[in-house]
C-alpha atoms as a PDB file:
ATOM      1  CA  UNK A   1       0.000   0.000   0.000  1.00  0.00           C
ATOM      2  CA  UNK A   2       1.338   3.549  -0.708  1.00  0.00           C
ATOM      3  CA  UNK A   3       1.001   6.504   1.462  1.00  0.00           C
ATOM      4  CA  UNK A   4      -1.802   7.754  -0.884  1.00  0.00           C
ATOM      5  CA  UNK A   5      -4.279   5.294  -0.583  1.00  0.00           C
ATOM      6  CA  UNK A   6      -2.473   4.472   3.221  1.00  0.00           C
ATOM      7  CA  UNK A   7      -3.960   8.682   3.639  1.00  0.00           C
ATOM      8  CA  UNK A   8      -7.523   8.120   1.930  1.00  0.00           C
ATOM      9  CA  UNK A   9      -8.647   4.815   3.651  1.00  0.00           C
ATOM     10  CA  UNK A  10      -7.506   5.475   6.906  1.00  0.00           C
ATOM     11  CA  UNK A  11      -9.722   6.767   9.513  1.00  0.00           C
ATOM     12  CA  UNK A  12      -9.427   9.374  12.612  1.00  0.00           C
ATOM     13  CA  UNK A  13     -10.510   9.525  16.027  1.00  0.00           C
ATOM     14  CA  UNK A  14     -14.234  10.375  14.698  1.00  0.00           C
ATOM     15  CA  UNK A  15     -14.692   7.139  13.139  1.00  0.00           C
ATOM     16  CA  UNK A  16     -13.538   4.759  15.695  1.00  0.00           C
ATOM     17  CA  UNK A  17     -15.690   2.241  17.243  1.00  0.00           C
ATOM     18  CA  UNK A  18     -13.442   0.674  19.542  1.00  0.00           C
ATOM     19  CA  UNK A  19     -12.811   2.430  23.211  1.00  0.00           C
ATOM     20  CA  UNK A  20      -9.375   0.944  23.348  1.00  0.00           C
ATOM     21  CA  UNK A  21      -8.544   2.448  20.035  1.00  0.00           C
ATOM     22  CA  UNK A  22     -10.001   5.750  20.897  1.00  0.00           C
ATOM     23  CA  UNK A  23      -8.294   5.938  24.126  1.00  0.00           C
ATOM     24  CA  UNK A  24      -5.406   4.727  22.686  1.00  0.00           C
ATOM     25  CA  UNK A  25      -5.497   6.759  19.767  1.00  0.00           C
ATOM     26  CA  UNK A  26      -6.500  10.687  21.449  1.00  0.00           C
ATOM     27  CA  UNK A  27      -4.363   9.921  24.310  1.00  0.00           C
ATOM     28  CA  UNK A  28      -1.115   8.334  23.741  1.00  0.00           C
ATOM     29  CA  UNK A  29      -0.821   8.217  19.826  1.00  0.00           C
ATOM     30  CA  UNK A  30      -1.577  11.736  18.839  1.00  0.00           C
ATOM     31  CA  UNK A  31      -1.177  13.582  22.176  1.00  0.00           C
ATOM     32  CA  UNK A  32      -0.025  17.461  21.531  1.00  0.00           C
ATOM     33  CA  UNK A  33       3.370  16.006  23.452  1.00  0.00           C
ATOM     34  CA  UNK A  34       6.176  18.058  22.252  1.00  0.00           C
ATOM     35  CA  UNK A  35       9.193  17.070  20.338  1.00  0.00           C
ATOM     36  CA  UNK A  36       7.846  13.755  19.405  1.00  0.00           C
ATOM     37  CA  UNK A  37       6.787  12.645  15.863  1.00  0.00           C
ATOM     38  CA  UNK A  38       5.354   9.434  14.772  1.00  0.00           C
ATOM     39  CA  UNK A  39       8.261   6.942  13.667  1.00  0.00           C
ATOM     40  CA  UNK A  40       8.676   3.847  15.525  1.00  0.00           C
ATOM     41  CA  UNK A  41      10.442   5.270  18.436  1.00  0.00           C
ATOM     42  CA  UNK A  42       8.335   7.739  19.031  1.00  0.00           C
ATOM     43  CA  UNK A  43       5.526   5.762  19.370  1.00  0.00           C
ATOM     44  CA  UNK A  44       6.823   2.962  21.201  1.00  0.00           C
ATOM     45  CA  UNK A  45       8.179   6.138  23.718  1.00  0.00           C
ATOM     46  CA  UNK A  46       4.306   7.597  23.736  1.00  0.00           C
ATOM     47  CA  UNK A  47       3.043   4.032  25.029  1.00  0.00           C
ATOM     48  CA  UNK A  48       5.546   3.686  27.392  1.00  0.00           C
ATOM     49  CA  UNK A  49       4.748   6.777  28.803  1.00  0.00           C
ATOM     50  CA  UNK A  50       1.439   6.775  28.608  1.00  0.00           C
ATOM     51  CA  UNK A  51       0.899   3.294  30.428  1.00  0.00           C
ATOM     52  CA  UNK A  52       3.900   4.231  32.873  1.00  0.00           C
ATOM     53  CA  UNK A  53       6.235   1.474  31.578  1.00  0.00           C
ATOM     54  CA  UNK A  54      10.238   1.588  31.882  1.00  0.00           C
ATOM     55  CA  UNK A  55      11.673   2.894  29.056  1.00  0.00           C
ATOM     56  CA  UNK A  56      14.002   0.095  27.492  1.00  0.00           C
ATOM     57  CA  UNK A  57      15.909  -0.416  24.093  1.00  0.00           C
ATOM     58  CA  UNK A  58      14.434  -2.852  21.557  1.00  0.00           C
ATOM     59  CA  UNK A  59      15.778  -3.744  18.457  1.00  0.00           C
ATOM     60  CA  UNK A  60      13.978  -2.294  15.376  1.00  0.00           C
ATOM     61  CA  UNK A  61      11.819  -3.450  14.174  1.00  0.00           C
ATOM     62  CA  UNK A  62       9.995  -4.966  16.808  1.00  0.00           C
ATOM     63  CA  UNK A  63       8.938  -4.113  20.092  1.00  0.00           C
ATOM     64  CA  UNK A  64       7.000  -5.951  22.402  1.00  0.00           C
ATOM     65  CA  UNK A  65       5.047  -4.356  25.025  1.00  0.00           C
ATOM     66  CA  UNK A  66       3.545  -5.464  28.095  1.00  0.00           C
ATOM     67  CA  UNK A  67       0.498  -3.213  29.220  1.00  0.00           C
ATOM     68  CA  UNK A  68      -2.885  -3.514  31.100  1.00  0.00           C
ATOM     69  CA  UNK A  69      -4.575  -3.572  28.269  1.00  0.00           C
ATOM     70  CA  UNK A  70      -2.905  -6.591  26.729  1.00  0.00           C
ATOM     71  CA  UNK A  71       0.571  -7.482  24.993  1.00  0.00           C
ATOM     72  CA  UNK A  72       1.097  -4.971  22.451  1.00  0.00           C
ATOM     73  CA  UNK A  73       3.924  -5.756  19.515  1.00  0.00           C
ATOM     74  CA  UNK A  74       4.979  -2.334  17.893  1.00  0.00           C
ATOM     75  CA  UNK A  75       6.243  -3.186  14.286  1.00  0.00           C
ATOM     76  CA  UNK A  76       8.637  -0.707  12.490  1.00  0.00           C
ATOM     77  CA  UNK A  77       7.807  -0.245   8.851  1.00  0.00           C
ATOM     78  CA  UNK A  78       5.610  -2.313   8.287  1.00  0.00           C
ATOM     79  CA  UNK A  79       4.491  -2.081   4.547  1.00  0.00           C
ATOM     80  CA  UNK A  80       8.097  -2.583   3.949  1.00  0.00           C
ATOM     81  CA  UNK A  81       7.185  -6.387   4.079  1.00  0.00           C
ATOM     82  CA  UNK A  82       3.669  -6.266   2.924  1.00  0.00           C
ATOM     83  CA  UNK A  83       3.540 -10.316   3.307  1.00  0.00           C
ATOM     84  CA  UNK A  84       4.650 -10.306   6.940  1.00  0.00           C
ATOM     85  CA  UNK A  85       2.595  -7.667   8.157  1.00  0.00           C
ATOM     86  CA  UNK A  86      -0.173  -9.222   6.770  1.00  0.00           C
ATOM     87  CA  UNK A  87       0.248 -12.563   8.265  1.00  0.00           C
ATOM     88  CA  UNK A  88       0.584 -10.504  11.718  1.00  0.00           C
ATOM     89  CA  UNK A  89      -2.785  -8.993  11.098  1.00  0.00           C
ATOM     90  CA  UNK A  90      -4.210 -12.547  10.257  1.00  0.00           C
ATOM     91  CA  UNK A  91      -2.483 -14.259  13.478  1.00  0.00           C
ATOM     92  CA  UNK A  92      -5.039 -15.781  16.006  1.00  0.00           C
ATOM     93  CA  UNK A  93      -2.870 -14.500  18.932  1.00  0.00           C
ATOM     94  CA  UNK A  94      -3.421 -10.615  17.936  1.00  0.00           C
ATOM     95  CA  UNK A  95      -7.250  -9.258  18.406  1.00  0.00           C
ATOM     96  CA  UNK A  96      -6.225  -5.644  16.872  1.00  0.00           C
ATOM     97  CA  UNK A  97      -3.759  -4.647  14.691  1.00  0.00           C
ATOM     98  CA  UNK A  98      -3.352  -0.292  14.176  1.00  0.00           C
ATOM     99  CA  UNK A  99      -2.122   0.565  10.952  1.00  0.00           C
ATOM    100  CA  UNK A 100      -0.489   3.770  11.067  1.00  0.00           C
ATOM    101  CA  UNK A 101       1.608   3.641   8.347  1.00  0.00           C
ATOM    102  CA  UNK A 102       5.528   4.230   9.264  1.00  0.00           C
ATOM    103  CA  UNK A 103       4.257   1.542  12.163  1.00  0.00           C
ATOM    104  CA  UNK A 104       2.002  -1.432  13.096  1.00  0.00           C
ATOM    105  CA  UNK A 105       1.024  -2.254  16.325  1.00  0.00           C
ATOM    106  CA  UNK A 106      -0.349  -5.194  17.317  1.00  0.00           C
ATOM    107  CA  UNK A 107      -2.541  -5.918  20.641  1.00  0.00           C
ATOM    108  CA  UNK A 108      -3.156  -9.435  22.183  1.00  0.00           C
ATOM    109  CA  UNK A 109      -6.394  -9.380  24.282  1.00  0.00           C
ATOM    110  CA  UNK A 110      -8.927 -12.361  24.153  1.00  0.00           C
ATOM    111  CA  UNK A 111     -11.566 -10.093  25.638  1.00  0.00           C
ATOM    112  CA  UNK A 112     -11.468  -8.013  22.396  1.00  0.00           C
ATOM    113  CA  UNK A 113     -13.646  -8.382  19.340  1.00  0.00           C
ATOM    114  CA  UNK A 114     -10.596  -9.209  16.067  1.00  0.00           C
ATOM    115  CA  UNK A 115     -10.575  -5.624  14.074  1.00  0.00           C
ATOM    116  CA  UNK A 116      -8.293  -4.164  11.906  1.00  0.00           C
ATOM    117  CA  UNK A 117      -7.962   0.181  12.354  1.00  0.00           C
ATOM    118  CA  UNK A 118      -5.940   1.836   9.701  1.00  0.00           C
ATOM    119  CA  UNK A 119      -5.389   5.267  11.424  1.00  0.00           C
ATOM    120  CA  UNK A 120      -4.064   8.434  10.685  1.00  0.00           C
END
């Protein structure tokens, strides 16, 4: 997928369904926090901050990440290798899977209906 059609399918905060997502998405994701962008780091950072986790070194391009909301797996680039991306969106241990372009992130929670957000 290329940026372009990454940019007109994906959705924002108005058009999510999921109150994970949301919160994930208005609070951590795209907080007005300054000096931070939206590249792998950065967002593995945000969710580390946000849930109060220690911040630790993982080797790009995957980071996994253990919150209260479920294991999360942060993927760098992941339309870099459309084929393995997709096979982590259609893996029966990961209910959600973000799309957010320059990352993935994957969450692991059985109480979770499967969905698949691609997100601004």
């Amino acid at each position: 997928m290329n940026r372009i059609s990454h940019f007109l399918r994906a959705k924002t905060q108005y058009n999510l369904h999921s109150p994970l997502v949301f919160r994930l998405y208005t609070e951590a994701l795209f907080s007005r926090a300054p000096g931070r962008g939206r590249s792998f780091e950065d967002v593995v950072w945000r969710l580390e901050q946000y849930y109060g986790l220690t911040h630790s070194q993982f080797p790009v391009p995957r980071a996994p990440l253990s919150t209260p909301d479920g294991e999360m797996l942060v993927v760098d680039r992941p339309h870099r290798d459309e084929t393995s991306w997709q096979a982590l969106c259609a893996d029966p241990r990961y209910q959600v899977t973000l799309d957010l372009y320059r990352c993935g992130i994957c969450i692991a929670n059985p109480r979770l209906s499967r969905q698949h957000f691609i997100l601004r």
